[in-house]
C-alpha atoms as a PDB file:
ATOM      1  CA  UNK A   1       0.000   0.000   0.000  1.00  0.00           C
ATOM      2  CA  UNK A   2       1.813   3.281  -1.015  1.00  0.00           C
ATOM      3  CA  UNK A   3       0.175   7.091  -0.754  1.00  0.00           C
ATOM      4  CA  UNK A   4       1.555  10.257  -1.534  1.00  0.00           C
ATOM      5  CA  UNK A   5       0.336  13.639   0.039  1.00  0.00           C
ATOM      6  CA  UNK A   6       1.581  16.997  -0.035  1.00  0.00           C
ATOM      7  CA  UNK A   7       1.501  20.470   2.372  1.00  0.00           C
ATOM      8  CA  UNK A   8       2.924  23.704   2.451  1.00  0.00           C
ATOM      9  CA  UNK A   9       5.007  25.111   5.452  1.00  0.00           C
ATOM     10  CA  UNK A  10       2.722  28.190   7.259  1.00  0.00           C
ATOM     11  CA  UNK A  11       4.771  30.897   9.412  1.00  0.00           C
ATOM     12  CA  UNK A  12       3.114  31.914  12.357  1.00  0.00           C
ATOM     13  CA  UNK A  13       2.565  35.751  12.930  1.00  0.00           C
ATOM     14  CA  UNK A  14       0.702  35.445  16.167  1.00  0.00           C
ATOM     15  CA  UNK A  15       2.526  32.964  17.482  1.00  0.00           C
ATOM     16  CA  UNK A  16       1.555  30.398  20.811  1.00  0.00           C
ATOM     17  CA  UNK A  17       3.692  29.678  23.929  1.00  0.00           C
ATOM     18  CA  UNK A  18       3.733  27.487  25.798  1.00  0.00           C
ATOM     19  CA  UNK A  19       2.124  23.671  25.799  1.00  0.00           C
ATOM     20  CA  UNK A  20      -1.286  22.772  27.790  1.00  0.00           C
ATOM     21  CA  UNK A  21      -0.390  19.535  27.338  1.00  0.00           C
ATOM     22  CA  UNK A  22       2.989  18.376  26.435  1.00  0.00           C
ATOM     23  CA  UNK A  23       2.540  14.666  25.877  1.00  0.00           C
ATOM     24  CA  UNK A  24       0.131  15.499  23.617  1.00  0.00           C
ATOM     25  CA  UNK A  25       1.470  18.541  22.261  1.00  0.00           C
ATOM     26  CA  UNK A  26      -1.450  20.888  22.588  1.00  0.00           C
ATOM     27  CA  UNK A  27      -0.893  24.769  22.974  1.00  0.00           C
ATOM     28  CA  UNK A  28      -1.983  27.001  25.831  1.00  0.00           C
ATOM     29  CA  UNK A  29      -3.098  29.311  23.129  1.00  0.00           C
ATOM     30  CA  UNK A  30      -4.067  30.034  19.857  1.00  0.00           C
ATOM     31  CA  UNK A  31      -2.034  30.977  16.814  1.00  0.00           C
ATOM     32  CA  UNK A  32      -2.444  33.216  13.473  1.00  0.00           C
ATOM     33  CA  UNK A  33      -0.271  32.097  10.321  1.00  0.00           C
ATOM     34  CA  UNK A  34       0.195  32.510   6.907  1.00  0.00           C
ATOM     35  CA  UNK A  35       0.401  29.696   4.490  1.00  0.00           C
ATOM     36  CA  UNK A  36       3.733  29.775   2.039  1.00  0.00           C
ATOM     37  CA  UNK A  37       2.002  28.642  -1.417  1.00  0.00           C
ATOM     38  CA  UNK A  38       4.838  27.883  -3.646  1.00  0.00           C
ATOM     39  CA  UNK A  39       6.632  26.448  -0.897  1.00  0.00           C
ATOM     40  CA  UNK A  40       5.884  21.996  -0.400  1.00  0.00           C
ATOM     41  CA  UNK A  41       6.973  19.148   0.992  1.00  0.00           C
ATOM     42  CA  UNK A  42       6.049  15.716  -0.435  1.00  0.00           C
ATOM     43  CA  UNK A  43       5.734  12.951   1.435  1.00  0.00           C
ATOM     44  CA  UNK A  44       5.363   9.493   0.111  1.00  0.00           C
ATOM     45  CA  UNK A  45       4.389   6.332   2.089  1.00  0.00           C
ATOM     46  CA  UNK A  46       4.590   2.774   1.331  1.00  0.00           C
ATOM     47  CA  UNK A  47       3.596   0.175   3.731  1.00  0.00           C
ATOM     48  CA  UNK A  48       5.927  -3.197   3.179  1.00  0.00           C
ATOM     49  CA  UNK A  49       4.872  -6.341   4.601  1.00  0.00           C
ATOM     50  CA  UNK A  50       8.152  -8.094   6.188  1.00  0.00           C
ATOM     51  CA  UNK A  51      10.763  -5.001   5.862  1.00  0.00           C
ATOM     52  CA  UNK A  52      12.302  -5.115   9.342  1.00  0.00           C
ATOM     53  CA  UNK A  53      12.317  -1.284   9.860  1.00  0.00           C
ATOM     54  CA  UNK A  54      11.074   2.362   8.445  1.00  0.00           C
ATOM     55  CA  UNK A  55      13.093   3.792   6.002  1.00  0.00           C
ATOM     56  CA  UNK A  56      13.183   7.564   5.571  1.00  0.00           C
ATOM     57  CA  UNK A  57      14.852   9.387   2.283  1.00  0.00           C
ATOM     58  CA  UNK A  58      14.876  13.215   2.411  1.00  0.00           C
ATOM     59  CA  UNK A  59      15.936  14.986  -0.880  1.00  0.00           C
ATOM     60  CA  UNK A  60      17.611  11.710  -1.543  1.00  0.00           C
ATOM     61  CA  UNK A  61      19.334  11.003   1.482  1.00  0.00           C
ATOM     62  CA  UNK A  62      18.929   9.164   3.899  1.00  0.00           C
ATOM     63  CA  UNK A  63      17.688  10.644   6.933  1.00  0.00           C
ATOM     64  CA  UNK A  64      18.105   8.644  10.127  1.00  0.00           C
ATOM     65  CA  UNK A  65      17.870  11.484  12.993  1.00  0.00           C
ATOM     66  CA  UNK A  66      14.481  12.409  11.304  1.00  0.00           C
ATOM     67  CA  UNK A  67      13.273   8.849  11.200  1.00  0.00           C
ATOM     68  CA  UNK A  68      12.172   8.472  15.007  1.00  0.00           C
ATOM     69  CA  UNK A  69      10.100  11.507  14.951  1.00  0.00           C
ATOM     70  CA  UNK A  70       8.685  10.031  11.642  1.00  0.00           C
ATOM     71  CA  UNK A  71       8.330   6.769  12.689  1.00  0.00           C
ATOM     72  CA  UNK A  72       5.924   7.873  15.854  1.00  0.00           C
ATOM     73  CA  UNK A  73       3.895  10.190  13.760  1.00  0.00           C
ATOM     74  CA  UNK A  74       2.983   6.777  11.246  1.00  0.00           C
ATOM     75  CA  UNK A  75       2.325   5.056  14.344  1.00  0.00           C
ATOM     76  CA  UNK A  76      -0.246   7.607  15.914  1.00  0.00           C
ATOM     77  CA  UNK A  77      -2.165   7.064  12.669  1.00  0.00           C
ATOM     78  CA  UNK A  78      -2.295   3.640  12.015  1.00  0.00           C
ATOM     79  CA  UNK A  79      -0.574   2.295  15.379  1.00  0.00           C
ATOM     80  CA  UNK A  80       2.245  -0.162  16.252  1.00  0.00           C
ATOM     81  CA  UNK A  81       1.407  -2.951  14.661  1.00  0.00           C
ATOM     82  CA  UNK A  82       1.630  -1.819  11.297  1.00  0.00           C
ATOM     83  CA  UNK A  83       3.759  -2.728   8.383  1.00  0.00           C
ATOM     84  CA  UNK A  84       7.072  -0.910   8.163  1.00  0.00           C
ATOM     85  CA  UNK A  85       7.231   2.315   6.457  1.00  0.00           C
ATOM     86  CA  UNK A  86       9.423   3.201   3.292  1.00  0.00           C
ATOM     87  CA  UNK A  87       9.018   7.059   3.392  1.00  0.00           C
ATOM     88  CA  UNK A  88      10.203   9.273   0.969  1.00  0.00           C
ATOM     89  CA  UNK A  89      10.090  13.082   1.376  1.00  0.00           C
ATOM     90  CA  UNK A  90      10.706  15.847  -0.972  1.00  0.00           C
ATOM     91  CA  UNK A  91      10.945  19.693  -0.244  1.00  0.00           C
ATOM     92  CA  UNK A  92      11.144  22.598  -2.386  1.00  0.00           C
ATOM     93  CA  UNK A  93      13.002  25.088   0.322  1.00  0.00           C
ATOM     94  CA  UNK A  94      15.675  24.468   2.752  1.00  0.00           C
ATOM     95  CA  UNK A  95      14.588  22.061   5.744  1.00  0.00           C
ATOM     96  CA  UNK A  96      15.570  23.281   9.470  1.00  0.00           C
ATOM     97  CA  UNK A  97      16.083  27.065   8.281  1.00  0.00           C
ATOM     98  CA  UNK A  98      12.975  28.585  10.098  1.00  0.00           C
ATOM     99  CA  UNK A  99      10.507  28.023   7.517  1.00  0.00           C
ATOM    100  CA  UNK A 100       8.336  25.409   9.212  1.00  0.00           C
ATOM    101  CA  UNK A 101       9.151  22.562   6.998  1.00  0.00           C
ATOM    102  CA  UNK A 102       8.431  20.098   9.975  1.00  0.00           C
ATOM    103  CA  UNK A 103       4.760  21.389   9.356  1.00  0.00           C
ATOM    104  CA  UNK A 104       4.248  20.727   6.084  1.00  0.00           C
ATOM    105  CA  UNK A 105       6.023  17.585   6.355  1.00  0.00           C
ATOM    106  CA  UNK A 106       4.332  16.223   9.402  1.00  0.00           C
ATOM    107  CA  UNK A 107       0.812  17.515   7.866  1.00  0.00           C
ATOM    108  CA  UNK A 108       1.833  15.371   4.577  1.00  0.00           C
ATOM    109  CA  UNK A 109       2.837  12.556   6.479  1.00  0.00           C
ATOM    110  CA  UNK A 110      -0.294  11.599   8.646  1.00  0.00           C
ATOM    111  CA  UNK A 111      -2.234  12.402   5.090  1.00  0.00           C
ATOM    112  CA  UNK A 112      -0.484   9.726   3.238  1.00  0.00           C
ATOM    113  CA  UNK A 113       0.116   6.944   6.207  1.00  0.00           C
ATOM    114  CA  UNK A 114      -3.860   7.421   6.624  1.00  0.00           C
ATOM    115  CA  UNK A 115      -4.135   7.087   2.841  1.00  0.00           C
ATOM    116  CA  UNK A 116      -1.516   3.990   2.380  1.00  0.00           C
ATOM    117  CA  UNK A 117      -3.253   2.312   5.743  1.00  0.00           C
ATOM    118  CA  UNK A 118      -6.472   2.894   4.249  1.00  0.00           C
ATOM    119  CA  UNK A 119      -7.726   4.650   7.244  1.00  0.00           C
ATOM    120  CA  UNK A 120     -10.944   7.282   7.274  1.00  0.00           C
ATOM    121  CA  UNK A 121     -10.165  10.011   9.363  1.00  0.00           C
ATOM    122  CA  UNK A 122     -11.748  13.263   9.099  1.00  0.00           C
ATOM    123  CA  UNK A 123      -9.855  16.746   8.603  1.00  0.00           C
ATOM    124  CA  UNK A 124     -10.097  17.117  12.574  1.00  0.00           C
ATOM    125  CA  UNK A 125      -8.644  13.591  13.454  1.00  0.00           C
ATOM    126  CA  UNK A 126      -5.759  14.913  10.855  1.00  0.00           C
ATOM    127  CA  UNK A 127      -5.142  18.007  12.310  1.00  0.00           C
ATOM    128  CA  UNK A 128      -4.961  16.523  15.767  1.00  0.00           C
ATOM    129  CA  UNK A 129      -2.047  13.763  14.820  1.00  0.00           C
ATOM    130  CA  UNK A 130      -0.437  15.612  12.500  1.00  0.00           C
ATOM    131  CA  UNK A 131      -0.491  18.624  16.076  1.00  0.00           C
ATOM    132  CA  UNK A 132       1.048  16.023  18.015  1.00  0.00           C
ATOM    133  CA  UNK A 133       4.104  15.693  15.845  1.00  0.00           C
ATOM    134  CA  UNK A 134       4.372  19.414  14.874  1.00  0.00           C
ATOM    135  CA  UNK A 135       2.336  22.134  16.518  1.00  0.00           C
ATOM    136  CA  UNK A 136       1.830  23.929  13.656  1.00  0.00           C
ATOM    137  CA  UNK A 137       1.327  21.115  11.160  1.00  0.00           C
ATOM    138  CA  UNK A 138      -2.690  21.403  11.459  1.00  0.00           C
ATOM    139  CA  UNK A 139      -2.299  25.095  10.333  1.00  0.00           C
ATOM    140  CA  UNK A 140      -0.688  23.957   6.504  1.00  0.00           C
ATOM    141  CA  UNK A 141      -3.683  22.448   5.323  1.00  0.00           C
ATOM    142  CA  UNK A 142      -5.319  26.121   4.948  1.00  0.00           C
ATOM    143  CA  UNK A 143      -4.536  28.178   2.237  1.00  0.00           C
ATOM    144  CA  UNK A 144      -4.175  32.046   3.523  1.00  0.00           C
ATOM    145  CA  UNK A 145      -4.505  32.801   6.867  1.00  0.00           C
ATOM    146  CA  UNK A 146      -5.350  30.579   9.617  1.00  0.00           C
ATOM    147  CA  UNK A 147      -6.364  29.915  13.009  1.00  0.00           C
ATOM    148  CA  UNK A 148      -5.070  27.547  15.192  1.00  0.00           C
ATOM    149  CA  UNK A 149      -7.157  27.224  19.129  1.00  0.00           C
ATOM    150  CA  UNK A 150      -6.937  25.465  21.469  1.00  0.00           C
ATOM    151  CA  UNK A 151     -10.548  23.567  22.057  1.00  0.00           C
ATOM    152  CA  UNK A 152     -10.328  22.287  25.263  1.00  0.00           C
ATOM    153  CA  UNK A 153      -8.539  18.902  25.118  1.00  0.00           C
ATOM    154  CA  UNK A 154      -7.628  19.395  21.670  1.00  0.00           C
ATOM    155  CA  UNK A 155      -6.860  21.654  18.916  1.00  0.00           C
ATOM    156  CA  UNK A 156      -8.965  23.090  16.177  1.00  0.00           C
ATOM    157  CA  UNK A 157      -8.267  24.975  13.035  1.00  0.00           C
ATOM    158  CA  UNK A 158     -10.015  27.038  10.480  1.00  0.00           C
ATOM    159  CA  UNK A 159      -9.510  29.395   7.588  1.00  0.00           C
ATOM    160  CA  UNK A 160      -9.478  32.866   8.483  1.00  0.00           C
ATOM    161  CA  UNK A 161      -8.670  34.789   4.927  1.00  0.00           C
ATOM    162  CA  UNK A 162      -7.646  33.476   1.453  1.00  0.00           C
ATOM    163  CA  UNK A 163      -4.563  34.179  -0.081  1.00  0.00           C
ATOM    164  CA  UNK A 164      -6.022  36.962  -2.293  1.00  0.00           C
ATOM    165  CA  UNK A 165      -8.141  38.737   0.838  1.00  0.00           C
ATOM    166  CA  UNK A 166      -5.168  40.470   2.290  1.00  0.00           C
ATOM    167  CA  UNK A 167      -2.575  41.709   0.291  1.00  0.00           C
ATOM    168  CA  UNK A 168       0.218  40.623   2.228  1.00  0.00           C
ATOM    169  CA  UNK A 169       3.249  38.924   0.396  1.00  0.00           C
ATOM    170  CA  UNK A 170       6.068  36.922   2.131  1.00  0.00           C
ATOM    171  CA  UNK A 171       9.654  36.643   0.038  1.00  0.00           C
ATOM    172  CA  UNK A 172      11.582  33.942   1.022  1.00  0.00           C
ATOM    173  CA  UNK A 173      15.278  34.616  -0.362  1.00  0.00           C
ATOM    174  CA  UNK A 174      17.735  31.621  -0.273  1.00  0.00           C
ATOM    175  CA  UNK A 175      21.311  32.754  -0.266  1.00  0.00           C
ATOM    176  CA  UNK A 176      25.065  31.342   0.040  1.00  0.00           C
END
């Protein structure tokens, strides 16, 4: 079973601090961001019965210090038991530069492992695993602005503004 899913990294201009819950990764408060639309990670996700561990390719490498984090995200969707995971990501900007490329690839990720495991879970379940691996992860499924609150004993999201309601522009400039 292999899926492929996609997300864009969102930068947070009201940002949260803090954790109400740090096991599970929820914020004490809300958040406003702004979703980066030519910016993407891919993430692909093939389930293979018998491999004896989770692979994880990043840009073409291999990317073992990434893997554990990965590996516990896959298992919050479709738990331990599953088959082992040959995951292959893909980003368009640089990765670990401030540009929230864990949450577009976390928000990919529990997207395709729910797609390659054949799972039905609703944007909401999403948004909650995809929170607990990246706070901000929920927020990259919304084009524009959105909100991320804290709802109690979990987190919800919505759209606040499309791309085209505010005329606010963010240049990302990669140098040497």
């Amino acid at each position: 079973m292999r899926a492929k899913a996609w997300a864009q990294p969102n930068i947070a201009l009201i940002k949260y601090w803090g954790k109400s819950d740090t096991e599970r990764n929820l914020p004490a408060v809300g958040s406003i961001s702004i979703t980066l639309d030519e910016l993407f990670t891919t993430m692909e996700i093939e389930l293979v019965d018998g491999a004896a561990q989770d692979s994880l390719l990043v840009n073409g490498d291999e990317a073992p210090k990434m893997l554990p984090r990965v590996s516990r995200c896959i298992d919050r969707v479709l738990g331990r038991d599953r088959h082992k995971a040959v995951v292959t990501s893909e980003c368009n900007f640089p990765i670990a530069a401030g540009l929230a490329s864990s949450a577009s690839a976390f928000a990919a990720t529990v997207v395709a492992a729910a797609a390659a495991g054949r799972k039905d879970i609703d944007t909401d379940g999403l948004a909650s695993l995809a929170g607990a691996a990246s706070g901000s992860a929920a927020r990259s499924w919304y084009a524009g602005f959105a909100e991320l609150q804290n709802d109690q004993d979990d987190i919800s999201v919505r759209s606040l503004r499309q791309p085209g309601d505010w005329p606010l522009k963010v240049v990302v400039a990669v140098t040497t």
